[in-house]
N, C-alpha and C. Protein backbone atom coordinates (compact mmCIF):
# COMPACT_ATOMS: atom_id res chain seq x y z
N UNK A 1 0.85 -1.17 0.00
CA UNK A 1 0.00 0.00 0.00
C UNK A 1 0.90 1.23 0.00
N UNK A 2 0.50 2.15 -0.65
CA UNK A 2 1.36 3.42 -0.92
C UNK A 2 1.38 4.33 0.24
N UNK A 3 2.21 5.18 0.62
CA UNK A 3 2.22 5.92 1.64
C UNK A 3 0.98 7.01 1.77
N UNK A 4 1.06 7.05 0.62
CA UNK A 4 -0.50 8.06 0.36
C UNK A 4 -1.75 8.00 0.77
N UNK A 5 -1.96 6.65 0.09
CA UNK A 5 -3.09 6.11 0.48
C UNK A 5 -3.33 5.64 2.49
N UNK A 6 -2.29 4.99 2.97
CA UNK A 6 -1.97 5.05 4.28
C UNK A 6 -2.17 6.34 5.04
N UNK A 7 -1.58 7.39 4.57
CA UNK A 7 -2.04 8.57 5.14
C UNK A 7 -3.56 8.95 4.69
N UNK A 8 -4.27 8.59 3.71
CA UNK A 8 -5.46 9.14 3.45
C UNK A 8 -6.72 8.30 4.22
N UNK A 9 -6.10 7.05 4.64
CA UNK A 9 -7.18 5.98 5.36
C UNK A 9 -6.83 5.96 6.62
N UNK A 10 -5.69 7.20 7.33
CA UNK A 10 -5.49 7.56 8.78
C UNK A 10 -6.20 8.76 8.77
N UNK A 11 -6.67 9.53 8.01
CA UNK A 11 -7.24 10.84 7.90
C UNK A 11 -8.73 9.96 7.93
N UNK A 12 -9.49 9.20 7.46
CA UNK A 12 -11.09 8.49 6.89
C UNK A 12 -10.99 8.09 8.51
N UNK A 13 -9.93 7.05 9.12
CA UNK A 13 -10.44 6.69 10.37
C UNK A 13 -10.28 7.52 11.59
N UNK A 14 -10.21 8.90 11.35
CA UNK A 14 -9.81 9.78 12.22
C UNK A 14 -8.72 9.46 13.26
N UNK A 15 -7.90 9.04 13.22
CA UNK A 15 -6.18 8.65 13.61
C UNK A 15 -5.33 10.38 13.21
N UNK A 16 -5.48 11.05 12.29
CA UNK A 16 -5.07 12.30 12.03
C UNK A 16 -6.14 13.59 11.50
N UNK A 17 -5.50 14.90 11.91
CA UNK A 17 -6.74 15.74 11.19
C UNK A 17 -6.40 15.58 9.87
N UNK A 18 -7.58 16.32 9.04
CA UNK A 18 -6.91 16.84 7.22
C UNK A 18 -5.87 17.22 7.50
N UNK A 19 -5.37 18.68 8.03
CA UNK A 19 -4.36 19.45 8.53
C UNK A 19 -2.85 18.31 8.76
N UNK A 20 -2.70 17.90 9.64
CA UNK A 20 -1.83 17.07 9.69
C UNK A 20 -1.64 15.99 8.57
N UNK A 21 -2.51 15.66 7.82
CA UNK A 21 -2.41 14.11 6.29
C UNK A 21 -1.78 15.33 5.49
N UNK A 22 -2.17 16.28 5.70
CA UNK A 22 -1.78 17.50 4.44
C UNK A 22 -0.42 17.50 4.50
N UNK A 23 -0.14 17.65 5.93
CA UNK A 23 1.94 18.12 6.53
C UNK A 23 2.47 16.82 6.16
N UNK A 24 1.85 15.84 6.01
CA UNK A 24 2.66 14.50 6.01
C UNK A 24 2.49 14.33 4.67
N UNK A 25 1.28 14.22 3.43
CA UNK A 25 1.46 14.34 2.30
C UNK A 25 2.47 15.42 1.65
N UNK A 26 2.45 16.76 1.89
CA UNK A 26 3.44 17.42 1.74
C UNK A 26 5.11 17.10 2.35
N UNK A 27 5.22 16.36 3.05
CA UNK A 27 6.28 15.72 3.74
C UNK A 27 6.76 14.87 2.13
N UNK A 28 5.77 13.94 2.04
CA UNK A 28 6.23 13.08 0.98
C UNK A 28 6.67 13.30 -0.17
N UNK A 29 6.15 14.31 -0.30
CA UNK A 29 6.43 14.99 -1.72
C UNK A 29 7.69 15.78 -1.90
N UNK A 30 7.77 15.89 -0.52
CA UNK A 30 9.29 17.04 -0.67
C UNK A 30 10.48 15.47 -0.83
N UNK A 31 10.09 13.92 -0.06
CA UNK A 31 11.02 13.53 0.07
C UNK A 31 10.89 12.57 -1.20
N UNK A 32 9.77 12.47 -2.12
CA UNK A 32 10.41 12.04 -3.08
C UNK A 32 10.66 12.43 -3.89
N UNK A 33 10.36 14.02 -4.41
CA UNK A 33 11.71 14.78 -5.21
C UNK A 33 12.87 14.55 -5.13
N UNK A 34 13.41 14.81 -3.52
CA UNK A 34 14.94 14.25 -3.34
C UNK A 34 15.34 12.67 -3.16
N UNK A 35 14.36 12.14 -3.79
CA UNK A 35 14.54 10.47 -3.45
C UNK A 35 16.14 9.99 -3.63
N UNK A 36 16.48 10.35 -4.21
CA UNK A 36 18.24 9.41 -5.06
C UNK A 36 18.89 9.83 -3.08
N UNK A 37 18.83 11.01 -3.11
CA UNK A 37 20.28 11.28 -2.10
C UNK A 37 19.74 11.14 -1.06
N UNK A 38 18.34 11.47 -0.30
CA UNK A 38 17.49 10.99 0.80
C UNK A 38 17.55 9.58 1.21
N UNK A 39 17.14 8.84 0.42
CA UNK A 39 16.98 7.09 0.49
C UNK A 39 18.63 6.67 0.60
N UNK A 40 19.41 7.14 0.38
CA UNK A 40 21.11 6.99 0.78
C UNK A 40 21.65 7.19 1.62
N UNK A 41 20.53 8.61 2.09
CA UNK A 41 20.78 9.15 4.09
C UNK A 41 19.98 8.38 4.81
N UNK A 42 19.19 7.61 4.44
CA UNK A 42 18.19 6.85 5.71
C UNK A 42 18.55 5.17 5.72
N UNK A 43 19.00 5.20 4.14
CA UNK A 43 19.16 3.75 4.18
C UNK A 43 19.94 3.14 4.61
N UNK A 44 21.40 3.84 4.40
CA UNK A 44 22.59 3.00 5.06
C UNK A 44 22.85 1.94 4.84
N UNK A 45 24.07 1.51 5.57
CA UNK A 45 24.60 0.14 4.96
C UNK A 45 23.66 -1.03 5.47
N UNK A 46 22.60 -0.94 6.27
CA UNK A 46 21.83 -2.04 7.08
C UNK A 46 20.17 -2.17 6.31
N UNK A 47 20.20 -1.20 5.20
CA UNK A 47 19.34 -1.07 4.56
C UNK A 47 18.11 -1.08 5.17
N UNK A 48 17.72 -0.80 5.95
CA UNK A 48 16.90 -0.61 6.86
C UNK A 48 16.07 1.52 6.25
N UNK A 49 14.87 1.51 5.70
CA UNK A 49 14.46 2.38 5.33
C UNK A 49 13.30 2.76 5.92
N UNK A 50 13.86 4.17 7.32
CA UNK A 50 12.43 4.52 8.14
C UNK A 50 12.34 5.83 7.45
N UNK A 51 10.88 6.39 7.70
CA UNK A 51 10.69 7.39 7.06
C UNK A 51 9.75 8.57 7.84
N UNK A 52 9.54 7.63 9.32
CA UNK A 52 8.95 8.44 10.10
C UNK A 52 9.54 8.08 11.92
N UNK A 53 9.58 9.03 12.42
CA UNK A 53 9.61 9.19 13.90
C UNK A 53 8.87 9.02 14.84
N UNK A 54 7.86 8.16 15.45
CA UNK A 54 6.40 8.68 16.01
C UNK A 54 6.92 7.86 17.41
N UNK A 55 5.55 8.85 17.93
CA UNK A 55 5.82 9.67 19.58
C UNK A 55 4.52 9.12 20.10
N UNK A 56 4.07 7.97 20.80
CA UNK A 56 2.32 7.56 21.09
C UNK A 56 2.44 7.67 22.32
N UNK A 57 1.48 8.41 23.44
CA UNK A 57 1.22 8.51 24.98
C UNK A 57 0.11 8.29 24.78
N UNK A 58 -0.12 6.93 25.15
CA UNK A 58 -1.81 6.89 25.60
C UNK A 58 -2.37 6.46 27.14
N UNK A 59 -3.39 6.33 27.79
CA UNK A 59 -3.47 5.65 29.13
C UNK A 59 -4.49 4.41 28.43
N UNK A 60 -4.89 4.03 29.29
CA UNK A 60 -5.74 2.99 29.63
C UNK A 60 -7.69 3.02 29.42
N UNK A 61 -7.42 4.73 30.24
CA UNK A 61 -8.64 4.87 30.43
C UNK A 61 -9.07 6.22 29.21
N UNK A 62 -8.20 6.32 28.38
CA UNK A 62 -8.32 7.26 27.16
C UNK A 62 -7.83 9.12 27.68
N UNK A 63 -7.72 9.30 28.97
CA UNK A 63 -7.39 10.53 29.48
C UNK A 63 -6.46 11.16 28.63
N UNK A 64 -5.15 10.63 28.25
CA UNK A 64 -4.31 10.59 27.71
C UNK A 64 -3.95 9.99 26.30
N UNK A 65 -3.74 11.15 25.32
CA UNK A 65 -3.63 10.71 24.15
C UNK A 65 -3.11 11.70 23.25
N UNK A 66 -1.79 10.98 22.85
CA UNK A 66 -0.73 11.86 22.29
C UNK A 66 0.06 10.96 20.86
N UNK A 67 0.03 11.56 19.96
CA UNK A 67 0.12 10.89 18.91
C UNK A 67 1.22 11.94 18.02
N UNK A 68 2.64 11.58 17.73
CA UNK A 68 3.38 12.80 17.23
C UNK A 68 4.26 11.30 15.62
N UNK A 69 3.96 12.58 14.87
CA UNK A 69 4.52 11.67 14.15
C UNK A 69 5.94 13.32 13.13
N UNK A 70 6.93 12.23 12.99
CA UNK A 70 8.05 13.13 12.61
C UNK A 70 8.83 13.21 11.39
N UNK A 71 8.31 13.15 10.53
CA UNK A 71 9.07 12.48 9.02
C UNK A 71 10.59 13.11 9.20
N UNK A 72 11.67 11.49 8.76
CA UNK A 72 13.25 11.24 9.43
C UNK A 72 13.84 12.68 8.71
N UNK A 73 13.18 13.26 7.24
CA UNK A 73 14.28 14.36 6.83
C UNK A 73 14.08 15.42 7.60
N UNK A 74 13.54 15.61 8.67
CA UNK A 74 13.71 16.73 9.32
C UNK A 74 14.47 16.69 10.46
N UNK A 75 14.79 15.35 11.02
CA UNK A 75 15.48 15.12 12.12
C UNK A 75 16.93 16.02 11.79
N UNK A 76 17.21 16.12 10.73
CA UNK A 76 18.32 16.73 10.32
C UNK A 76 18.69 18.40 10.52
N UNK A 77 17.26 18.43 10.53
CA UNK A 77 16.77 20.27 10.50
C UNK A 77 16.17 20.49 12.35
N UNK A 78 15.87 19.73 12.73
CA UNK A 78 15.34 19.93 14.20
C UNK A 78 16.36 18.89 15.24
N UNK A 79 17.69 18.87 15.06
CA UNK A 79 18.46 18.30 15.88
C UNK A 79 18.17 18.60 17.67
N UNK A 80 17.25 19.44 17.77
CA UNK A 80 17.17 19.56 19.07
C UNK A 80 15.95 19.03 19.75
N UNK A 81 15.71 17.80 18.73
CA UNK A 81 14.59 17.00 19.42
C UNK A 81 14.46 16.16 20.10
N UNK A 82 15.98 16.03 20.10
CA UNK A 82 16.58 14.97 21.10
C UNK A 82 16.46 15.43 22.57
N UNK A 83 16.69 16.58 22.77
CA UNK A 83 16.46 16.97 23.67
C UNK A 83 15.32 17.15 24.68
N UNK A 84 13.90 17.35 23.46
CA UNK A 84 12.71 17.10 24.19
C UNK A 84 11.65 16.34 23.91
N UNK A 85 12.27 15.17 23.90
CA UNK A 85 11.28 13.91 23.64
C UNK A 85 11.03 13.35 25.05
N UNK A 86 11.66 14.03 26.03
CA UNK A 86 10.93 13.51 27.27
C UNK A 86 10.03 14.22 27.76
N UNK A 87 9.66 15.56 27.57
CA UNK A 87 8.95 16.72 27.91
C UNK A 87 7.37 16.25 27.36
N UNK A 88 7.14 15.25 26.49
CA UNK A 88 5.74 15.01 26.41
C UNK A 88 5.65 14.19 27.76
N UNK A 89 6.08 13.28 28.15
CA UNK A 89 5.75 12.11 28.80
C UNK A 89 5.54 12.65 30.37
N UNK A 90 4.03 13.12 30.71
CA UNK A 90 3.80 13.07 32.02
C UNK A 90 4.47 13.08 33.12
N UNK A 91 4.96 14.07 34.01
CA UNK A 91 5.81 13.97 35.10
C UNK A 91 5.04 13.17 36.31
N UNK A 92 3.51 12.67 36.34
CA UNK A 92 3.98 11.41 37.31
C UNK A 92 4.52 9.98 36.56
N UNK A 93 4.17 9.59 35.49
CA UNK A 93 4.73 8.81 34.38
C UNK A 93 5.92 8.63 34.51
N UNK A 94 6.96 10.06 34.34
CA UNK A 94 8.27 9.76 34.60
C UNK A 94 8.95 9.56 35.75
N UNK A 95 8.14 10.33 37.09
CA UNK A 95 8.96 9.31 37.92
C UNK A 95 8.42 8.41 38.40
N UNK A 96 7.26 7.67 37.89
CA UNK A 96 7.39 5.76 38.43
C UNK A 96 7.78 5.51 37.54
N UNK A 97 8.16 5.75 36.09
CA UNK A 97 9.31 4.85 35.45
C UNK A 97 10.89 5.02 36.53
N UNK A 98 10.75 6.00 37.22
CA UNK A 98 12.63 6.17 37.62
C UNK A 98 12.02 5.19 38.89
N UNK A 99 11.28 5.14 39.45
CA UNK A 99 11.07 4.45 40.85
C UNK A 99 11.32 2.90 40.47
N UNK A 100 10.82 3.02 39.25
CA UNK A 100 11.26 1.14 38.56
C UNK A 100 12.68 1.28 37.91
N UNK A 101 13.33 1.94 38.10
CA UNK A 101 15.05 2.13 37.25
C UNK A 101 15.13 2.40 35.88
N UNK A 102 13.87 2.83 35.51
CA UNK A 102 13.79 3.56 34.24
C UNK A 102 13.85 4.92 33.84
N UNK A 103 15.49 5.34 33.95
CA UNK A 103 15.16 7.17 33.81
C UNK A 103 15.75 7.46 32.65
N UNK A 104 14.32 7.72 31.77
CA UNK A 104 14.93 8.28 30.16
C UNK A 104 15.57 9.21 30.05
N UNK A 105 15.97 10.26 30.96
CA UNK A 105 16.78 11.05 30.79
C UNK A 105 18.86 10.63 30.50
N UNK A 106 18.83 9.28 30.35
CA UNK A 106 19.76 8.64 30.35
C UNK A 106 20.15 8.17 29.25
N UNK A 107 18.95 8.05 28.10
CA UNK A 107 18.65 7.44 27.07
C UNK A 107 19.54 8.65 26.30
N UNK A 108 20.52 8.01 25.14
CA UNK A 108 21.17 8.91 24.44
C UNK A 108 20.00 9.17 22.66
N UNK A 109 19.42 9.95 23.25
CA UNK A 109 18.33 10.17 21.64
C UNK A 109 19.45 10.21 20.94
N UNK A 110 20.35 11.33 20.76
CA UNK A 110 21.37 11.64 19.47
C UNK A 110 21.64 10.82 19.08
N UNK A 111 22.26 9.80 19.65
CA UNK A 111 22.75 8.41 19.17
C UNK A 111 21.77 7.62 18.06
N UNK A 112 20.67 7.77 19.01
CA UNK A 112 19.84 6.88 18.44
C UNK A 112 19.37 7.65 17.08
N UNK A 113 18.88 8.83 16.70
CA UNK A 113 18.79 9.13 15.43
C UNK A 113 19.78 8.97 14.87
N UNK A 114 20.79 9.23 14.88
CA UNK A 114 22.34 9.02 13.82
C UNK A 114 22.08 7.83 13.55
N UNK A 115 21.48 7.16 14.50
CA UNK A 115 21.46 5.32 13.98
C UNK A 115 20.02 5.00 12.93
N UNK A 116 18.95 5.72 13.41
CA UNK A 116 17.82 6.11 12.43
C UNK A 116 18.39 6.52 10.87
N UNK A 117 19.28 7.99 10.60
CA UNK A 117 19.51 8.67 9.79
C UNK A 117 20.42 7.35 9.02
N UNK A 118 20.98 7.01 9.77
CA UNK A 118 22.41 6.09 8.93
C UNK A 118 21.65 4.95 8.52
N UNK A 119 20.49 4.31 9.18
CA UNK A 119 19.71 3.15 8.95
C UNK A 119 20.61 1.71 9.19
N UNK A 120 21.25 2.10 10.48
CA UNK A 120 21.72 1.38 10.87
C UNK A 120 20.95 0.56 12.56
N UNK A 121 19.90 1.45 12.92
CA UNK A 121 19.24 1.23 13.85
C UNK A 121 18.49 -0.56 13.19
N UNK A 122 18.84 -1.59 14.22
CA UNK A 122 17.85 -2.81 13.88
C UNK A 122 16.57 -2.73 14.51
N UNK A 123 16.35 -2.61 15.42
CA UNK A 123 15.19 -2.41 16.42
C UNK A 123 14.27 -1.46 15.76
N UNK A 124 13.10 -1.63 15.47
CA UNK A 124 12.40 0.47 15.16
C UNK A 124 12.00 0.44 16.34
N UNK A 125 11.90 -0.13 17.27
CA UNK A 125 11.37 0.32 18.77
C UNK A 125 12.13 0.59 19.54
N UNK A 126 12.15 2.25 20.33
CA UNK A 126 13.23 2.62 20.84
C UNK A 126 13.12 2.72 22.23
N UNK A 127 11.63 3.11 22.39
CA UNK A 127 11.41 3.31 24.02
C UNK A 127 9.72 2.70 24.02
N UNK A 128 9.53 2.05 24.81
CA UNK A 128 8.06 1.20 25.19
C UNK A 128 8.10 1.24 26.87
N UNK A 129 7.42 1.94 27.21
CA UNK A 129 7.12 1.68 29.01
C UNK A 129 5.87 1.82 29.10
N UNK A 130 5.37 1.51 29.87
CA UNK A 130 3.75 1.48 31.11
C UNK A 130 4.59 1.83 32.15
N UNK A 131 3.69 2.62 32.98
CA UNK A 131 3.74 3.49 34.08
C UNK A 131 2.23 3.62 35.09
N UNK A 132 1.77 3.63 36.01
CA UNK A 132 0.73 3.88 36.21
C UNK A 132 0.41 5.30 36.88
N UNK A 133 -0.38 6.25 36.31
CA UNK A 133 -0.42 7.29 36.43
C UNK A 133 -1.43 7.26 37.96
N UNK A 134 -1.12 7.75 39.17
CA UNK A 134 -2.20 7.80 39.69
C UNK A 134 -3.23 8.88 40.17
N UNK A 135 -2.59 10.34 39.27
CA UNK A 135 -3.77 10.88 39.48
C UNK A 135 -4.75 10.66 38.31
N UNK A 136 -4.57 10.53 37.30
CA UNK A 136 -5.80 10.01 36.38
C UNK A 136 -6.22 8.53 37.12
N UNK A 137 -5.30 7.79 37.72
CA UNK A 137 -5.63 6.35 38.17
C UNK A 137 -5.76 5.85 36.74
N UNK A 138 -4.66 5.57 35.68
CA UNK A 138 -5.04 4.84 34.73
C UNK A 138 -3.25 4.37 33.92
N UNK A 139 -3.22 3.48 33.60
CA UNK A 139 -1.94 3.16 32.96
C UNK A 139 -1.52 3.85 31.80
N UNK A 140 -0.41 4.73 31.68
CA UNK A 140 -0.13 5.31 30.81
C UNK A 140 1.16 4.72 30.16
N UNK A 141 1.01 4.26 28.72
CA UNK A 141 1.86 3.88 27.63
C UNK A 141 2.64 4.51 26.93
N UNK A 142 3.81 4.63 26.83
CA UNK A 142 4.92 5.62 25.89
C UNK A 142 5.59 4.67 24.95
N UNK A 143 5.39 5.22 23.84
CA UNK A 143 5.89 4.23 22.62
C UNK A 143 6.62 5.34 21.50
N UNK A 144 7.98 5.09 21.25
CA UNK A 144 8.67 5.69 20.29
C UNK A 144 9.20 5.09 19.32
N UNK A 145 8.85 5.09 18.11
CA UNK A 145 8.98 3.94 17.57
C UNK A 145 9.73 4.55 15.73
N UNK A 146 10.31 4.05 15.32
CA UNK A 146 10.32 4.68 13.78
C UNK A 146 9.43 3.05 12.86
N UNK A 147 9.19 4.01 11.45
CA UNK A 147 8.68 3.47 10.83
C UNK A 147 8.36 4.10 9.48
């Protein structure tokens, strides 16, 4: 299935607004103009070809619901996103992940996109935790994933 169409049947099942299928169709279009030298920066020697960044916070009980998606040629242009990919994730979230020995602030993002960009990353799953939030009282999910 074409990327197009994927974005146009996430827009039909309301998963994205128009507004956003628009930024991501326009995304596509910019990256397959530059297809030859783009697909050479993502692909790398592991041939591994991601083309998006996405960011999912959801809970349990629907309170929470965060859906970021990042197409990879901009990682190049917004290098400082490394920096705040923890700033979505709920501050009671983050510290019962540290109370369980999980403190993403430890996590080297930079690394990990250079390994995205180079397409040398094997895993597309970079960060997956449950946490239980207890002032909503509901389990909240963080998923970073390329694809």
């Amino acid at each position: 299935m074409s990327e197009q169409k994927k974005i146009l049947e996430m827009i039909e099942k309301g998963l994205i607004t128009a507004a956003e299928g628009m930024e991501l169709l326009d995304a596509l279009n910019v990256t397959s103009e530059s297809a030859p030298e783009q697909t050479t920066a993502i692909t790398g020697t592991a041939n591994h070809k991601y083309k998006f960044l996405k960011v999912r916070v959801t809970s349990d009980n629907k309170a929470v619901n965060v859906s970021v998606n990042v197409p990879l040629r901009l990682l190049t242009t917004i290098g400082e996103i490394a920096d705040k990919m923890t700033a979505i994730i709920p501050e009671d979230a983050r510290r019962n992940m540290e109370t369980k020995g999980v403190n993403i602030s430890n996590i080297d993002f930079a690394k990990i996109i250079e390994e995205i960009i180079n397409g040398t990353l094997d895993d597309p799953s970079i960060v997956d935790v449950e946490a239980w939030d207890e002032a909503s009282k509901s389990m909240i999910m963080v998923k970073v994933y390329v694809d």
